[in-house]
N, C-alpha and C. Protein backbone atom coordinates (compact mmCIF):
# COMPACT_ATOMS: atom_id res chain seq x y z
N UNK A 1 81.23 105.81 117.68
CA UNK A 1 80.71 106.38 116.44
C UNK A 1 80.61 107.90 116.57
N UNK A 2 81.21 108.44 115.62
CA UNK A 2 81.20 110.25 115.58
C UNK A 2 79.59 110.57 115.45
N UNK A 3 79.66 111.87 115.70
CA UNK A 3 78.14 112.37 115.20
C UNK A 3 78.13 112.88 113.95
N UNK A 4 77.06 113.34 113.06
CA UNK A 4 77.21 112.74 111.68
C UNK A 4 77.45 113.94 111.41
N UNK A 5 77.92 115.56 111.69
CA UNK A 5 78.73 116.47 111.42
C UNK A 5 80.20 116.20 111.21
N UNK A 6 80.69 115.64 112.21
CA UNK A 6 82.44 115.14 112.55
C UNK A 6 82.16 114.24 111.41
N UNK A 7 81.67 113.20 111.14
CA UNK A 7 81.55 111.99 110.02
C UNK A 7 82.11 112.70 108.48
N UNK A 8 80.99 113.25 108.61
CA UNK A 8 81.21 114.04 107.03
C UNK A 8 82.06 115.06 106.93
N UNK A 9 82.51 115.92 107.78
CA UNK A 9 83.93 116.51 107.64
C UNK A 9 85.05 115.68 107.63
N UNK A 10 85.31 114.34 108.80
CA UNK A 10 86.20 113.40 108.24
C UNK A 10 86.08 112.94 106.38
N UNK A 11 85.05 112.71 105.84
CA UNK A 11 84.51 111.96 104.66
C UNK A 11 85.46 113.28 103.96
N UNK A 12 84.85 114.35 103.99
CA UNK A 12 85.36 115.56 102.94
C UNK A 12 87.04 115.53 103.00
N UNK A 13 87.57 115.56 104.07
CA UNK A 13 89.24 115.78 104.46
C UNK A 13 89.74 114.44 103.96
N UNK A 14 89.25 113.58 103.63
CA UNK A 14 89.70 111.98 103.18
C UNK A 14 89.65 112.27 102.03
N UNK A 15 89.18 113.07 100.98
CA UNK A 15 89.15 112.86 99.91
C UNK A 15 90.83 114.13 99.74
N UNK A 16 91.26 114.63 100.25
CA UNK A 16 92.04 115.59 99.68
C UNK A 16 93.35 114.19 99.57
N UNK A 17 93.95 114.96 98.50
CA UNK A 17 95.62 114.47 98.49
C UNK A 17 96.24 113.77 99.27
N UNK A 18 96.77 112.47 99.46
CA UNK A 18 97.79 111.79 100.68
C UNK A 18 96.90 112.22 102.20
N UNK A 19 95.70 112.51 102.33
CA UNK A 19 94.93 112.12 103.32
C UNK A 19 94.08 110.98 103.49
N UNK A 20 94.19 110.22 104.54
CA UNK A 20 93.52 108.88 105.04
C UNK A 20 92.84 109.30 105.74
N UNK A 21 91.89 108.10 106.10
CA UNK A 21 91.23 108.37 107.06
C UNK A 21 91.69 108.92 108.52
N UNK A 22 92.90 108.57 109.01
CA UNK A 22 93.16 108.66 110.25
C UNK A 22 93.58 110.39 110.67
N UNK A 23 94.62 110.70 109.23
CA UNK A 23 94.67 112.51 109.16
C UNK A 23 93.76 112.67 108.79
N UNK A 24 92.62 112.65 108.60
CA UNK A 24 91.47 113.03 108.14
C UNK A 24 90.96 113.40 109.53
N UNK A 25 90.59 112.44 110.42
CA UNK A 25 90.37 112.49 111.66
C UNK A 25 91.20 113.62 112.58
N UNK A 26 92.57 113.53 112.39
CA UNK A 26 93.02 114.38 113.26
C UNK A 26 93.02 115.80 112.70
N UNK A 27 92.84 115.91 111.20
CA UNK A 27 92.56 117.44 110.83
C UNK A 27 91.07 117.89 111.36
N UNK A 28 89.89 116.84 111.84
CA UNK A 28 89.01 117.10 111.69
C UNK A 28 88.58 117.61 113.26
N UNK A 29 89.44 116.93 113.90
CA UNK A 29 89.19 116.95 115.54
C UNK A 29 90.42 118.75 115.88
N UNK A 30 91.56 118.74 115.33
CA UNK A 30 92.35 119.82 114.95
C UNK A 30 91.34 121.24 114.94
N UNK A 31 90.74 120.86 113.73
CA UNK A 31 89.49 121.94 113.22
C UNK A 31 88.52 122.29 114.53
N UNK A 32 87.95 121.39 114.42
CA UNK A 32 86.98 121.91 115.82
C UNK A 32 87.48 122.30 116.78
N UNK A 33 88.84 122.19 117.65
CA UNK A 33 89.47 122.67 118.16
C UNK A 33 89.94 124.42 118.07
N UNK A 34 89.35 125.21 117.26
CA UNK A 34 89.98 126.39 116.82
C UNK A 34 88.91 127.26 117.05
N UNK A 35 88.89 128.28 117.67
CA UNK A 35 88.08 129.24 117.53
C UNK A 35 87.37 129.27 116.64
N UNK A 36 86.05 130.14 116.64
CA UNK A 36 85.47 130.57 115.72
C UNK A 36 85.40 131.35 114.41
N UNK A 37 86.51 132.38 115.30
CA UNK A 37 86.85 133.17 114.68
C UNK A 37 88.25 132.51 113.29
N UNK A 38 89.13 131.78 113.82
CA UNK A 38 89.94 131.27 113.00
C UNK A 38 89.40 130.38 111.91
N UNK A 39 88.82 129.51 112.58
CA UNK A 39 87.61 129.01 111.13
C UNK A 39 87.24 130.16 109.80
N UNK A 40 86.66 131.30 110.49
CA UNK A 40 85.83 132.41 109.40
C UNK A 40 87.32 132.76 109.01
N UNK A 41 88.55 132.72 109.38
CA UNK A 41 89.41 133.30 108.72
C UNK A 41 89.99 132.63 107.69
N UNK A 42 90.19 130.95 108.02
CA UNK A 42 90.35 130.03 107.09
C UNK A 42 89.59 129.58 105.83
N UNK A 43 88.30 130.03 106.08
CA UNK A 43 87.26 130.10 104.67
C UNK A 43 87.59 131.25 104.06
N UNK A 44 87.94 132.26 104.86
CA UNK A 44 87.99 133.21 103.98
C UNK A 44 88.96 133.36 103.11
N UNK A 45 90.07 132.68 103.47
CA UNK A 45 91.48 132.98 102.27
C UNK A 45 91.17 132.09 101.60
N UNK A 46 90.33 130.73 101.57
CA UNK A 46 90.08 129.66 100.55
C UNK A 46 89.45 130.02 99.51
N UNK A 47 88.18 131.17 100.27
CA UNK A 47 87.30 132.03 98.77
C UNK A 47 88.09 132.57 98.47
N UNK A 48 89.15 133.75 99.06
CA UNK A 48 89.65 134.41 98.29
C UNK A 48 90.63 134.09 97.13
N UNK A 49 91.41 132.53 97.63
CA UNK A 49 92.16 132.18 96.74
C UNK A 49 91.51 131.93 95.30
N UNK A 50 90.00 131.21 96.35
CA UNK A 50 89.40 130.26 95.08
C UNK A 50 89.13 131.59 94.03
N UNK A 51 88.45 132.77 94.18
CA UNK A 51 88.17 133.56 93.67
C UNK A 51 89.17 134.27 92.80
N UNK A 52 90.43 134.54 93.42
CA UNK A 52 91.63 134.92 92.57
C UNK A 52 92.37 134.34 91.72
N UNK A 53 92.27 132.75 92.45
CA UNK A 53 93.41 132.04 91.46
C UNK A 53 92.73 131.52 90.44
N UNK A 54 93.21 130.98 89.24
CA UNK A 54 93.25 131.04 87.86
C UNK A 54 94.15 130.11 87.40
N UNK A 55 93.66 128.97 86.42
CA UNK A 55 94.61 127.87 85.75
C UNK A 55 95.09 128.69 84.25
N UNK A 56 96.54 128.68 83.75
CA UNK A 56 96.65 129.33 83.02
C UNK A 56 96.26 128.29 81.48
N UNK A 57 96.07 128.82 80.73
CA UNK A 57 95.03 128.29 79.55
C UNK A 57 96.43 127.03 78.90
N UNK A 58 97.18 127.63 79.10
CA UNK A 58 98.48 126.98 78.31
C UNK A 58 98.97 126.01 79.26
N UNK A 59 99.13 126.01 80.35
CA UNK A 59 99.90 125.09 81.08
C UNK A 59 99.41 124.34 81.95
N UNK A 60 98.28 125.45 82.54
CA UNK A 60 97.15 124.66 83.93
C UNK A 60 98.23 125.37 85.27
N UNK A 61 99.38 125.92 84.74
CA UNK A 61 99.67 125.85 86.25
C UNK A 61 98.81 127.74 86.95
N UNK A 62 98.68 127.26 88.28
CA UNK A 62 97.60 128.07 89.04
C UNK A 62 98.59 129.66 89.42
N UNK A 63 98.02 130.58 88.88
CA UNK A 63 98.41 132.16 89.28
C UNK A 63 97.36 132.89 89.34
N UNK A 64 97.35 134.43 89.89
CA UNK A 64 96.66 135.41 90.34
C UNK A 64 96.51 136.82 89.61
N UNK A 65 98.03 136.90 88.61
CA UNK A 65 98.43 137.61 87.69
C UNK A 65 96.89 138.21 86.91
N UNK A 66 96.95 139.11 86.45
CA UNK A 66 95.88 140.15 85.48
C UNK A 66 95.78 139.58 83.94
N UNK A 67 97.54 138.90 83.98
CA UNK A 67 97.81 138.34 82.55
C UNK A 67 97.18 137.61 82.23
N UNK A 68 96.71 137.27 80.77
CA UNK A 68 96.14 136.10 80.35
C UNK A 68 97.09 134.77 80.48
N UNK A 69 98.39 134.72 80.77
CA UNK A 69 99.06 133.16 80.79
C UNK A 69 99.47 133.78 81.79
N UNK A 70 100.30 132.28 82.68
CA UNK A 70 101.51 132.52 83.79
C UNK A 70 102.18 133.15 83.68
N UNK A 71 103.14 133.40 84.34
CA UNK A 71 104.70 134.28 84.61
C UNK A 71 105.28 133.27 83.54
N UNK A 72 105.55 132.01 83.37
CA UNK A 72 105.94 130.88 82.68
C UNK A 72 106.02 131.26 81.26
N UNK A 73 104.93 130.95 81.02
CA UNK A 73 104.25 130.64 79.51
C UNK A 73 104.24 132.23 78.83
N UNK A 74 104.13 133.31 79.83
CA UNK A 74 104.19 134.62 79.15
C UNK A 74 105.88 135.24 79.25
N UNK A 75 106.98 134.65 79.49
CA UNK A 75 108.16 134.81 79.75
C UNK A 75 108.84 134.78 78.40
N UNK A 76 109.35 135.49 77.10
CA UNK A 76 109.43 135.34 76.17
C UNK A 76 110.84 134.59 75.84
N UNK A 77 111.81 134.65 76.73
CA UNK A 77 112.95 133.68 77.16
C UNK A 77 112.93 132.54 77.18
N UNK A 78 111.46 132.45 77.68
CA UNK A 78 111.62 130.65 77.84
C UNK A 78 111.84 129.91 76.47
N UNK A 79 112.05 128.63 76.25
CA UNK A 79 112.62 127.99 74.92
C UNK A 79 110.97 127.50 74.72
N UNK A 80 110.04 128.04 73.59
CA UNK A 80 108.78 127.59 73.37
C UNK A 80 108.74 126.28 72.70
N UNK A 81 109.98 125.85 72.04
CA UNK A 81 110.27 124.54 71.36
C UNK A 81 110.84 123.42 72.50
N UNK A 82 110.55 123.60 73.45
CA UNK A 82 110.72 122.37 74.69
C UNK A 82 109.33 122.56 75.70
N UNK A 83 108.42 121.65 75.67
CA UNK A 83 107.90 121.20 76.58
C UNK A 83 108.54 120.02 77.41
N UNK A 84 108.05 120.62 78.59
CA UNK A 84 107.93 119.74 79.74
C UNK A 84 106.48 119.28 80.38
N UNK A 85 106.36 117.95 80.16
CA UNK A 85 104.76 117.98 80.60
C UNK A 85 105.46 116.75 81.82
N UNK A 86 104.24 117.37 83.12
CA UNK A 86 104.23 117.12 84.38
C UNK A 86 103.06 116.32 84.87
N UNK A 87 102.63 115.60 85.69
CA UNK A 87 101.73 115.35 86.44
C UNK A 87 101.00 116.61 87.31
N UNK A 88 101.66 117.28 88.18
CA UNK A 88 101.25 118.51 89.29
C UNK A 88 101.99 119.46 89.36
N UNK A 89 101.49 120.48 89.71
CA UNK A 89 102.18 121.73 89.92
C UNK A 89 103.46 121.89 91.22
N UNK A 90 103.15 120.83 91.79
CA UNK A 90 104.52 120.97 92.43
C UNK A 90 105.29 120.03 92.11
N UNK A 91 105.58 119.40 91.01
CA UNK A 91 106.75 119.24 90.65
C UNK A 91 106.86 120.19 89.36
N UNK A 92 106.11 120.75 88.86
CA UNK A 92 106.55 121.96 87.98
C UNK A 92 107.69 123.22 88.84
N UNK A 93 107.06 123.53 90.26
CA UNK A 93 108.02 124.21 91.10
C UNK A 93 109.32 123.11 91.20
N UNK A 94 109.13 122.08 91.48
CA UNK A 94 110.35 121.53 92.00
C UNK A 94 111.32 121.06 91.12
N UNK A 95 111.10 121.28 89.81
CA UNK A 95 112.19 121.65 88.22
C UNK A 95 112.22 122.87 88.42
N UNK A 96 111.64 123.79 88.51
CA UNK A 96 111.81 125.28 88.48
C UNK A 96 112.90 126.29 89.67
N UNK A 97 112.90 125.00 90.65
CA UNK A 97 113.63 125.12 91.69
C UNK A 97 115.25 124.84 91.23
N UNK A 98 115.39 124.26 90.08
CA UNK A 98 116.87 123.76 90.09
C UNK A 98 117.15 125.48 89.01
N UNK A 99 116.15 126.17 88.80
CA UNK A 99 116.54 126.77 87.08
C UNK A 99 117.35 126.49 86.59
N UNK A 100 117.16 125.52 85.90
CA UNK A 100 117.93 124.38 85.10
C UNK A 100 117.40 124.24 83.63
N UNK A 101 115.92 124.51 83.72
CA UNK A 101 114.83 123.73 82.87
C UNK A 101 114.48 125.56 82.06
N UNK A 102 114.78 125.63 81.03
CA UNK A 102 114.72 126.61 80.05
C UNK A 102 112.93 126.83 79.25
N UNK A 103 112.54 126.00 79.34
CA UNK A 103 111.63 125.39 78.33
C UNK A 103 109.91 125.81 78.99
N UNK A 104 108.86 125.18 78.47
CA UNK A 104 107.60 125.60 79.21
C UNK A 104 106.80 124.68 79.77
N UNK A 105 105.95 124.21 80.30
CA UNK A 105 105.94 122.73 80.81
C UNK A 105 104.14 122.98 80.45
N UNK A 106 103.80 121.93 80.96
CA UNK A 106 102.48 121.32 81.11
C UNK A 106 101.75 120.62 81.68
N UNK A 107 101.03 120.72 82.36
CA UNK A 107 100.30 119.82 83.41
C UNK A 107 99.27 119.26 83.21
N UNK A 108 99.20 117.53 83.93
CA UNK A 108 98.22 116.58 83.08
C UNK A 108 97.45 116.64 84.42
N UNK A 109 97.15 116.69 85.44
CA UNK A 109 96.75 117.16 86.98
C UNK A 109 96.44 115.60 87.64
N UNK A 110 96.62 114.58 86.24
CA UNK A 110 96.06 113.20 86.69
C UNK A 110 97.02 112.40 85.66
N UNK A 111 97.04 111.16 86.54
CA UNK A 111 97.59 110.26 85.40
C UNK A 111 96.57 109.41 85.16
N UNK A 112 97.15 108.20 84.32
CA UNK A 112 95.95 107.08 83.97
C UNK A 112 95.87 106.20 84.64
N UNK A 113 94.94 106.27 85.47
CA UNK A 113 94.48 105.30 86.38
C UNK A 113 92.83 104.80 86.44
N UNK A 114 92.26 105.37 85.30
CA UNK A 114 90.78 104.49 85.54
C UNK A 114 90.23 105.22 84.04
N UNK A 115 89.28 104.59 83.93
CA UNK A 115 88.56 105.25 82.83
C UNK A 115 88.34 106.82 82.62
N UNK A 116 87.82 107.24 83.98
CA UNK A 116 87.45 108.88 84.25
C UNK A 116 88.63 109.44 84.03
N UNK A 117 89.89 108.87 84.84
CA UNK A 117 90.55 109.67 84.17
C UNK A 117 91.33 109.34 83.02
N UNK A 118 90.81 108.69 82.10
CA UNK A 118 91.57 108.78 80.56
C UNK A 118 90.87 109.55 79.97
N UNK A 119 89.19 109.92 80.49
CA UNK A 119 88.82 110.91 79.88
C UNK A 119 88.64 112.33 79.96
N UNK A 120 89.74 112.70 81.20
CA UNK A 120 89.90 113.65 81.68
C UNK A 120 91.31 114.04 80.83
N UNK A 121 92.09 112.77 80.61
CA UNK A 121 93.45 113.18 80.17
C UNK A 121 93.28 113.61 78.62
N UNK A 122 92.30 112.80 77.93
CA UNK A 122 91.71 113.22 76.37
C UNK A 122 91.95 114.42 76.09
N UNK A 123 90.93 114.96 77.38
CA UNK A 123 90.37 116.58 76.78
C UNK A 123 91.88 117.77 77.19
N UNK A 124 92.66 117.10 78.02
CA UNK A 124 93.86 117.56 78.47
C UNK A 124 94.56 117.69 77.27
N UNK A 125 94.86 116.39 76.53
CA UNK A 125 95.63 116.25 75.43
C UNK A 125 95.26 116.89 74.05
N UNK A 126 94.08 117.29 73.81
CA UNK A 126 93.61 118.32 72.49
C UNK A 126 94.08 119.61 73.09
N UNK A 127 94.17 120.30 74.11
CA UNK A 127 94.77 121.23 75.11
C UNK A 127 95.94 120.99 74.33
N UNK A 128 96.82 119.87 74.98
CA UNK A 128 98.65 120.50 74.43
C UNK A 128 98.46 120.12 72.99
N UNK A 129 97.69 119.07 72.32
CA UNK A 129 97.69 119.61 70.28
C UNK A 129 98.09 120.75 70.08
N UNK A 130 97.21 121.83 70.82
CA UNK A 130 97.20 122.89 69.97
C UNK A 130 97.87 123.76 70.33
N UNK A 131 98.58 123.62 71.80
CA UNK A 131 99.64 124.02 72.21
C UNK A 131 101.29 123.76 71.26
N UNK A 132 101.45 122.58 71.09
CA UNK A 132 102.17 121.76 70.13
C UNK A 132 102.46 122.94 68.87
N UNK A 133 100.84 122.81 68.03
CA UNK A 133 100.75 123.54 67.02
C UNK A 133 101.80 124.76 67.36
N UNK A 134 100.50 125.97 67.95
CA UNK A 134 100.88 127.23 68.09
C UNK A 134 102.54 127.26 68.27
N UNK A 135 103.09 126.54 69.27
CA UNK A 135 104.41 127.43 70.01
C UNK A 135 105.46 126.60 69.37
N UNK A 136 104.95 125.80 67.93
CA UNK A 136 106.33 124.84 67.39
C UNK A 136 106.96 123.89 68.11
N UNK A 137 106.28 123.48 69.01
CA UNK A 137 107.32 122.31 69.93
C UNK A 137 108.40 121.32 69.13
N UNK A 138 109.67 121.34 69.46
CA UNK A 138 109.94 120.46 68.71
C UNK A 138 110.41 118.95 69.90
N UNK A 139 110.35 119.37 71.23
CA UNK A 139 111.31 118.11 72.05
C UNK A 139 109.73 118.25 73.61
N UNK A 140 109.80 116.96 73.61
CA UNK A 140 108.47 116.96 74.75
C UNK A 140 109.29 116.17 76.02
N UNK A 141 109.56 116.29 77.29
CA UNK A 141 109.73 115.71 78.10
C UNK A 141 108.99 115.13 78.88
N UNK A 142 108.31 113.80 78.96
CA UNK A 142 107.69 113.47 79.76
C UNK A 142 108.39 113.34 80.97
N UNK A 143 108.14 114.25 82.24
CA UNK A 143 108.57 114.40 83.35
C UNK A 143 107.78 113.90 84.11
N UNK A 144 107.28 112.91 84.39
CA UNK A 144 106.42 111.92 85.56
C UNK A 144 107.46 111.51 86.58
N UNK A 145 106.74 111.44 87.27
CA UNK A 145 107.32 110.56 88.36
C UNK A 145 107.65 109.03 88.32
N UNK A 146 108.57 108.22 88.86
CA UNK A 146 108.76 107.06 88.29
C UNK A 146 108.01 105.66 89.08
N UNK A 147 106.93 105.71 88.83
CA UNK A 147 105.38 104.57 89.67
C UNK A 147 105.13 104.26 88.27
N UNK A 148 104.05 102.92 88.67
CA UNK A 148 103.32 102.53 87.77
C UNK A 148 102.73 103.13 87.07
N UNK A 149 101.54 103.87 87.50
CA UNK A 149 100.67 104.34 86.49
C UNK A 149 101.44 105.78 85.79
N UNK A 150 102.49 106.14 86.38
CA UNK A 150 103.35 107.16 85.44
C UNK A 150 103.88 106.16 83.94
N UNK A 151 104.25 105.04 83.95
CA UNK A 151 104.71 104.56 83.34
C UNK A 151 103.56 104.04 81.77
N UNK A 152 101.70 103.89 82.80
CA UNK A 152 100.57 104.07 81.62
C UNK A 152 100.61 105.15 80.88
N UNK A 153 100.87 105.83 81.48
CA UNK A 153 100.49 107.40 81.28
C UNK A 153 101.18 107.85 80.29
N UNK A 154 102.45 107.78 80.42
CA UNK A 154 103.92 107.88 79.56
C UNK A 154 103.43 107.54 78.15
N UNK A 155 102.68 106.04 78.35
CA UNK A 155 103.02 104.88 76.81
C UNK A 155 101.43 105.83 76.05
N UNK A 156 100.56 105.92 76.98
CA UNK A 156 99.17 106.79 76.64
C UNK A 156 99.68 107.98 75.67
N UNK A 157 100.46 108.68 76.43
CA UNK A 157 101.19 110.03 75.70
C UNK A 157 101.88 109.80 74.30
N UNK A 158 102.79 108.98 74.82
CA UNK A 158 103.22 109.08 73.34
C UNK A 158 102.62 108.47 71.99
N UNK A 159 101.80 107.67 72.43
CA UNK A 159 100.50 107.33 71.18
C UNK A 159 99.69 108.36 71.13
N UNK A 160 99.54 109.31 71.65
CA UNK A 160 98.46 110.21 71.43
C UNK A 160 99.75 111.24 70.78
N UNK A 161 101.20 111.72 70.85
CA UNK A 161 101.38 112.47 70.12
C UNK A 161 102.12 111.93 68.85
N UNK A 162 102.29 110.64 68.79
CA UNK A 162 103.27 110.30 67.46
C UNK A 162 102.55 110.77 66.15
N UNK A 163 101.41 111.14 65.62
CA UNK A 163 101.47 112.12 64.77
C UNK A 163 101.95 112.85 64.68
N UNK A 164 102.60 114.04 65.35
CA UNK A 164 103.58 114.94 65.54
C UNK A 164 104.93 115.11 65.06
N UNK A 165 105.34 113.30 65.38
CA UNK A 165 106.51 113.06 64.76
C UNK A 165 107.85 113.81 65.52
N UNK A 166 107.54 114.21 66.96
CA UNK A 166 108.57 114.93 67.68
C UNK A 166 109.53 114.30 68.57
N UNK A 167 110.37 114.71 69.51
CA UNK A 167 111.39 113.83 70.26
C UNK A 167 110.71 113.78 71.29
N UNK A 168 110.99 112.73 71.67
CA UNK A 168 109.76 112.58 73.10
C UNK A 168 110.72 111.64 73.87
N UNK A 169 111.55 112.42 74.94
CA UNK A 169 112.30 112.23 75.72
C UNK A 169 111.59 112.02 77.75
N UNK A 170 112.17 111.24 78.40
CA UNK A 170 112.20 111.04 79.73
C UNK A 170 112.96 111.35 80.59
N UNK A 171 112.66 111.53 81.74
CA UNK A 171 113.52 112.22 82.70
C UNK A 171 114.63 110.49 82.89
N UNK A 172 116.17 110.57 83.17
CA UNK A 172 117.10 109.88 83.37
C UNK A 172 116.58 109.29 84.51
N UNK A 173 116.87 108.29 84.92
CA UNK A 173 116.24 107.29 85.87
C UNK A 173 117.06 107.65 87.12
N UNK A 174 118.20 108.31 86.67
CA UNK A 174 118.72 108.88 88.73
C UNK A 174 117.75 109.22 89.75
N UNK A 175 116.43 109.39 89.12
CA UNK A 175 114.89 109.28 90.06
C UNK A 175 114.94 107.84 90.54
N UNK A 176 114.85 107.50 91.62
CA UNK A 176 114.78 106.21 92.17
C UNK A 176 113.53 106.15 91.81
N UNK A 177 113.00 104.49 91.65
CA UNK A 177 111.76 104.00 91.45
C UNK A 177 110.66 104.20 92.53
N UNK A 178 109.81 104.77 91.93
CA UNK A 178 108.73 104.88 92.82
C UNK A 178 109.14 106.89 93.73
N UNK A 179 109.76 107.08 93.28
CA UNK A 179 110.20 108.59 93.80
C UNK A 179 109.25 109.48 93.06
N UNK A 180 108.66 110.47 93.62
CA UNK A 180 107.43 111.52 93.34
C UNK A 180 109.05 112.67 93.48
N UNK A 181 108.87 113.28 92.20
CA UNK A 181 109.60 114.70 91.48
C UNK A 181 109.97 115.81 92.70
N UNK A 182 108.70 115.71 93.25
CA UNK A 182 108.71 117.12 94.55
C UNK A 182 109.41 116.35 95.70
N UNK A 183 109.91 115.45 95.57
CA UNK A 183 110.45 115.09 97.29
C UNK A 183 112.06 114.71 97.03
N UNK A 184 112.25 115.18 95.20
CA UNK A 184 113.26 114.84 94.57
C UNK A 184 114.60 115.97 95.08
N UNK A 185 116.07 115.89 95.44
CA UNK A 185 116.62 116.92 95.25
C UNK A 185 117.05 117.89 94.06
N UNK A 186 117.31 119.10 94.18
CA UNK A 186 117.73 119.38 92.75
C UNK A 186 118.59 119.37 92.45
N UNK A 187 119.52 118.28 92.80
CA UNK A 187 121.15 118.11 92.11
C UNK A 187 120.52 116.81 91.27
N UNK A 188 119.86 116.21 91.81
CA UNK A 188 118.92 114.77 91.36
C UNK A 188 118.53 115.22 89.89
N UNK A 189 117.58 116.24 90.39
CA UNK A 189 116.53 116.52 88.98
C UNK A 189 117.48 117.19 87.90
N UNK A 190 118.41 118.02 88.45
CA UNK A 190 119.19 118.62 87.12
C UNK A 190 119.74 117.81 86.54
N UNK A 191 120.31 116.38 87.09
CA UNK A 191 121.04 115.58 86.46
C UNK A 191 120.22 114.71 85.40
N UNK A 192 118.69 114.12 85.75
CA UNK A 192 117.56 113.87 85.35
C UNK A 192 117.15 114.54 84.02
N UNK A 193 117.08 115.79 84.07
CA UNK A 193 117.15 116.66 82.61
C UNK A 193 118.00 116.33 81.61
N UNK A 194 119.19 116.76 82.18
CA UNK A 194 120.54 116.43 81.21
C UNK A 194 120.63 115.47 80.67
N UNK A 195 120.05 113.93 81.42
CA UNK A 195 120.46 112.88 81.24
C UNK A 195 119.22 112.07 80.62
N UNK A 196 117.91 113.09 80.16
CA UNK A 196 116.86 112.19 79.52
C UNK A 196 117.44 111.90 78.61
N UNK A 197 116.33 111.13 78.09
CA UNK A 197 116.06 110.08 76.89
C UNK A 197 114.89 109.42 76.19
């Protein structure tokens, strides 16, 4: 049995992203392993990030910029009549990686998987309404990843925008099933674009 410092730093590192208990453990035993000094250095770029970085009002995706929107969303090139709405910000990079994708995207940071978060996705979705509104959307790509609850999420979406009355297209299934966007190549994903529906 750990002592109840190591416990609860395992507990905290278990909750991040694709960490289990067991990397949880070895980030946690990792950690204590490090100087003192490297610790105070590792909090410190976390405040500083936390302190600098910024969700942009339009998209959610995270920058440092002075601007009120992203590099993205403030890019007057981009096609404002194509959304792309995403699950996470790294598969927003990993379309952005093919520059392929003309258009402005959007991030849901969760899919539907429990109550909390359908009511997380709600307040998400009056977010792109009025996004919708403002920038004329006329073509929405739901760009999920291809899992189950991408597939709730999807049917959630498009009942929440068919008032709209817009094209509400999917990424082409050359995504193998069960394939997450960011681990996707980008000969994959460009073909994926071209080939929604």
């Amino acid at each position: 049995m750990y002592s109840q410092s190591i416990q609860d730093l395992i507990e905290v590192l278990a909750k991040f992203p694709n960490v289990g208990p067991k990397a949880a453990q070895r980030i946690t035993f990792y950690l204590l392993s490090l100087p003192k000094t490297e610790i105070k250095e590792i909090l410190t770029i976390i405040a500083k990030a936390k302190n600098k970085v910024k969700a942009c009002p339009a998209c959610f995706k995270r920058f440092e910029e002075e601007n009120q929107l992203c590099e993205i969303c403030s890019n007057q090139t981009r096609n404002k009549a194509l959304l792309c709405i995403v699950e996470k910000e790294s598969d927003l990079e990993k379309i952005e990686e093919t520059h392929h994708f003309k258009g402005l995207y959007f991030i849901l940071e969760h899919l539907f998987t429990s109550i909390e978060k359908k009511q997380f996705l709600e307040k998400r979705i009056e977010v792109l309404n009025e996004i919708i509104k403002k920038n004329g959307v006329k073509e929405i790509i739901i760009g999920l990843n291809h899992l189950p609850e991408s597939k709730t999420t999807a049917l959630f979406l498009e009942r929440k925008l068919k008032p709209f009355n817009l094209k509400i297209t999917h990424l082409a299934i050359g995504l193998a099933i069960g394939t997450e966007l960011e681990y996707a190549d980008p000969e994959t994903l460009e073909l994926a674009l071209d080939n929604r529906r």
